[in-house]
Protein backbone atom coordinates (compact mmCIF):
# COMPACT_ATOMS: atom_id res chain seq x y z
CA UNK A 1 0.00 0.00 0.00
CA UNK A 2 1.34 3.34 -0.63
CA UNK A 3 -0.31 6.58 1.22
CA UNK A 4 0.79 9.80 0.27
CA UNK A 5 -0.73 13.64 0.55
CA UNK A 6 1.66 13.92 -2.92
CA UNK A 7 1.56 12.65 -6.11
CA UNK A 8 3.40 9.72 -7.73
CA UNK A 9 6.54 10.82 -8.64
CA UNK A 10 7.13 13.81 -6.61
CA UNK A 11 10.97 14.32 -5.45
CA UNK A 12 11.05 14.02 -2.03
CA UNK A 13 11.63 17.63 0.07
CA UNK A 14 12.47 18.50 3.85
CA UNK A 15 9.12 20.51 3.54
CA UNK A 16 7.02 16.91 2.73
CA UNK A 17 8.69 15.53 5.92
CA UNK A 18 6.15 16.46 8.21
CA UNK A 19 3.12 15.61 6.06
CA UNK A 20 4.56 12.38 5.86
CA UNK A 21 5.44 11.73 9.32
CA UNK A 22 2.00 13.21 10.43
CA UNK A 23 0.68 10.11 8.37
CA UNK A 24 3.43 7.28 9.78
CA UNK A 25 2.20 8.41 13.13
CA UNK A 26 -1.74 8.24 12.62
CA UNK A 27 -0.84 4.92 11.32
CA UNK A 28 0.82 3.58 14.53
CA UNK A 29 -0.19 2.75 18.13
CA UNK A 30 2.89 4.92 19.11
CA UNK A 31 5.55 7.14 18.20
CA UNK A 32 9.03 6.47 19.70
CA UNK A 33 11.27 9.22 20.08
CA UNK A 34 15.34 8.04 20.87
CA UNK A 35 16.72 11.41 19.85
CA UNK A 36 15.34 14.67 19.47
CA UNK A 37 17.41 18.70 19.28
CA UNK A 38 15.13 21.16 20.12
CA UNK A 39 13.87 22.03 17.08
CA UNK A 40 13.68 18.79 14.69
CA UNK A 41 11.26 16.47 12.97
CA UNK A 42 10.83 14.14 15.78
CA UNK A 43 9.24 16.40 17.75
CA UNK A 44 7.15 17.62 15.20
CA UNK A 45 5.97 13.70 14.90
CA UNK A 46 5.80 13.10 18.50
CA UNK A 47 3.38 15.97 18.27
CA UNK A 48 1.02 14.87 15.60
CA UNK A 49 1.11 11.72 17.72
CA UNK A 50 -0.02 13.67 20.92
CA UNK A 51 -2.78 14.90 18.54
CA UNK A 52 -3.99 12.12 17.07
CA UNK A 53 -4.24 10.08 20.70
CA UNK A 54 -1.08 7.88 20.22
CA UNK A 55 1.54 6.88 22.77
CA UNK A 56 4.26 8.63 22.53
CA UNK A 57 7.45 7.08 24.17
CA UNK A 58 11.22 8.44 24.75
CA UNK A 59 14.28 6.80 25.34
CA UNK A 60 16.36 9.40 28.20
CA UNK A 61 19.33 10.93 27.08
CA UNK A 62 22.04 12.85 28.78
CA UNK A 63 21.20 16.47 29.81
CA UNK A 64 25.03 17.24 29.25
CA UNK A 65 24.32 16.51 25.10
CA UNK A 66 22.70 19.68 23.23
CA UNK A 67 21.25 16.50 20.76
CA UNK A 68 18.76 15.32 24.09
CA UNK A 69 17.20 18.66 24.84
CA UNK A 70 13.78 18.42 23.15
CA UNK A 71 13.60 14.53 23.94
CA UNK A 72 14.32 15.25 27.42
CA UNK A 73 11.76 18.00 27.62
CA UNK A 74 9.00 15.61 25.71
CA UNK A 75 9.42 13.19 29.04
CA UNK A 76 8.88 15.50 31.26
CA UNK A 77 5.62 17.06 29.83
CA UNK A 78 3.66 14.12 28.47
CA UNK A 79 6.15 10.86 26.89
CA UNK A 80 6.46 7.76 28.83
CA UNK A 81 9.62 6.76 29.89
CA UNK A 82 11.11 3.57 28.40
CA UNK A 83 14.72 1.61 28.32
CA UNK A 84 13.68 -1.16 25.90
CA UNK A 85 11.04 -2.81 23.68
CA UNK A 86 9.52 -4.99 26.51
CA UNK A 87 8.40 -1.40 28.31
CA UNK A 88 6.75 -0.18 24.91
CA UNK A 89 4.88 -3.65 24.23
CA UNK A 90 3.34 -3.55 28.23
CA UNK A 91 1.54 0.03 27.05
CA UNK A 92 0.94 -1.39 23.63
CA UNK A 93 0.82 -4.72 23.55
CA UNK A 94 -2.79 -4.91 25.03
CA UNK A 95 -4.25 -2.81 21.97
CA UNK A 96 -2.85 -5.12 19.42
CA UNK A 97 -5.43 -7.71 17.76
CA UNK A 98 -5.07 -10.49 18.83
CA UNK A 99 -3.65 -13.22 15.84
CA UNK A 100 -6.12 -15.22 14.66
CA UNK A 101 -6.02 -19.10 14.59
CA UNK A 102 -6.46 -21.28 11.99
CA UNK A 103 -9.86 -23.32 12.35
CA UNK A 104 -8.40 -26.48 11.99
CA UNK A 105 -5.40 -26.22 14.62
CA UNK A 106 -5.82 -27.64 18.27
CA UNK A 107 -5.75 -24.08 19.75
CA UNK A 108 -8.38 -23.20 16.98
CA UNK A 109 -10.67 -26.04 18.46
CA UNK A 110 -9.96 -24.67 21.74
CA UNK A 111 -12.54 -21.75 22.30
CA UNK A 112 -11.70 -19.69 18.71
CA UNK A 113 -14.56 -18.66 17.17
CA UNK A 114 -14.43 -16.61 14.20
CA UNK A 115 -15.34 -13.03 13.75
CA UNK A 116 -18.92 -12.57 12.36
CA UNK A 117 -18.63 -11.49 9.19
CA UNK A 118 -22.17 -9.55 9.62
CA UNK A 119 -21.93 -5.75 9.66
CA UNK A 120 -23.00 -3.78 12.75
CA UNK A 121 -25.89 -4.73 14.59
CA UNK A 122 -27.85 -1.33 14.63
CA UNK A 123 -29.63 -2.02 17.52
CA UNK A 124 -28.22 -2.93 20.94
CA UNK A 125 -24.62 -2.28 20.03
CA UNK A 126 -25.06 1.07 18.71
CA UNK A 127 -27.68 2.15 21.17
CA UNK A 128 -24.88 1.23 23.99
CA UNK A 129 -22.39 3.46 22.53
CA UNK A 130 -24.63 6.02 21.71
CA UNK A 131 -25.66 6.18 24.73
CA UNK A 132 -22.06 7.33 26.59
CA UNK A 133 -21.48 9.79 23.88
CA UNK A 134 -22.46 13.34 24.90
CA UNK A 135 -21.54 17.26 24.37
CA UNK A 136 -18.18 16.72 26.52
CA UNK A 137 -15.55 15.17 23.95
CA UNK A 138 -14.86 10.60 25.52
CA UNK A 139 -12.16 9.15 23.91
CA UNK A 140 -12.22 6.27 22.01
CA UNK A 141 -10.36 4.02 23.77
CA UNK A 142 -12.68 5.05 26.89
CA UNK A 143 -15.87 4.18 25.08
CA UNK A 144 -14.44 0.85 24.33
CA UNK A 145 -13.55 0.13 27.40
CA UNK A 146 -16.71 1.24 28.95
CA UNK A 147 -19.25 0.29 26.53
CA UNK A 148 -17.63 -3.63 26.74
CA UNK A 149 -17.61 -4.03 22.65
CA UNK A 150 -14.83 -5.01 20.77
CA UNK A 151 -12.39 -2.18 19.28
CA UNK A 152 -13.48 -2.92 16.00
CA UNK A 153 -16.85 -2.81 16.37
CA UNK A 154 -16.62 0.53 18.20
CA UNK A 155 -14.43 1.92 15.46
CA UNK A 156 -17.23 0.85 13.10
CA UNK A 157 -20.00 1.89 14.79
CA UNK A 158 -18.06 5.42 15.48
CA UNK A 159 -17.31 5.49 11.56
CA UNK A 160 -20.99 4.93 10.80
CA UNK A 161 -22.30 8.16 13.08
CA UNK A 162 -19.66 9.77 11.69
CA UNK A 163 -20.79 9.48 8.00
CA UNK A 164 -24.20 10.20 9.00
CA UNK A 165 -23.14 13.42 10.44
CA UNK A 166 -24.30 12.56 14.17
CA UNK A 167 -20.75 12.91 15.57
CA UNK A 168 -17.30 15.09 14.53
CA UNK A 169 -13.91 14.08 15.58
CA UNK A 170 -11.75 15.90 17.80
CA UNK A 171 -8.38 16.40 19.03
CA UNK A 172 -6.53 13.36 20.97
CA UNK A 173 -9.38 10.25 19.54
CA UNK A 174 -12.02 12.06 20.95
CA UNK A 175 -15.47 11.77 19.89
CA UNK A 176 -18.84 14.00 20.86
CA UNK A 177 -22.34 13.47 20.16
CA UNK A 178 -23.15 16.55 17.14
């Protein structure tokens, strides 16, 4: 898959850098920053992450090096903290999907049931969510956890109002009732 704000073809400019990180960063379940000046293009990701209700994570660097400055700063006003992978998959590793089995292996047998492959029930499921939306921005990952349905679900039930017109999106995966 290629996503791009530009067309095919188009030489690549430290101007499109931002556009394009804005979209790497919408695209993951977090941003991790290991090195960041003051003024430089992590940061400017970090942020769209920040925006767009994404984790962001930094590495800590010396506060002797000029280099750790704006990373060092991003920890102390909103990043989390981490010295490995293992830290980033305990924030992250619980909104991954979980893989699916195959039907016909033993830990298939064992409990898996596959997805329904029906759309949204408009009814009860909708009604549920519907029904913790309000004029106050939730987030998303708040509704799912408090209306009980799956992330997907949620997502597509959120995507459906939104087409209709009956919510907006806001900053930071936050959703009101329009």
């Amino acid at each position: 898959m290629i996503i791009s704000e530009l067309p095919p073809g188009t030489r690549p400019q430290t101007r499109h850098f931002p556009c394009r990180n804005r979209l790497v960063s919408g695209l993951a379940l977090g941003v991790v920053v290991i090195e960041a000046a003051e003024r430089s293009g992590s940061l400017i990701t970090a942020r769209f992450a920040l925006e767009q209700g994404r984790e962001v994570f930094a590495v800590p660097g010396s506060p002797m090096d000029s280099h750790c400055r704006g990373w060092n700063r991003l920890i102390r006003q909103c990043a989390t903290l981490i010295q490995n992978a293992d830290e980033v998959l305990e924030v992250v590793g619980p909104m991954l999907p979980q893989p699916a089995l195959w039907e016909g292996s033993a830990e298939g047998r064992q409990g898996y049931a596959a997805p329904s492959a029906d759309p949204v029930d408009s009814g009860a499921e909708q009604q549920r969510l519907t029904a913790l939306l309000g004029v106050t921005p939730v987030g998303v990952d708040d509704l799912i956890r408090l209306s009980e349905l799956t992330p997907a679900l949620v997502i597509t039930i959120l995507l459906e109002l939104e087409l209709a017109g009956r919510i907006d999106r806001h900053a930071g995966n936050r959703v009101p009732i329009s």
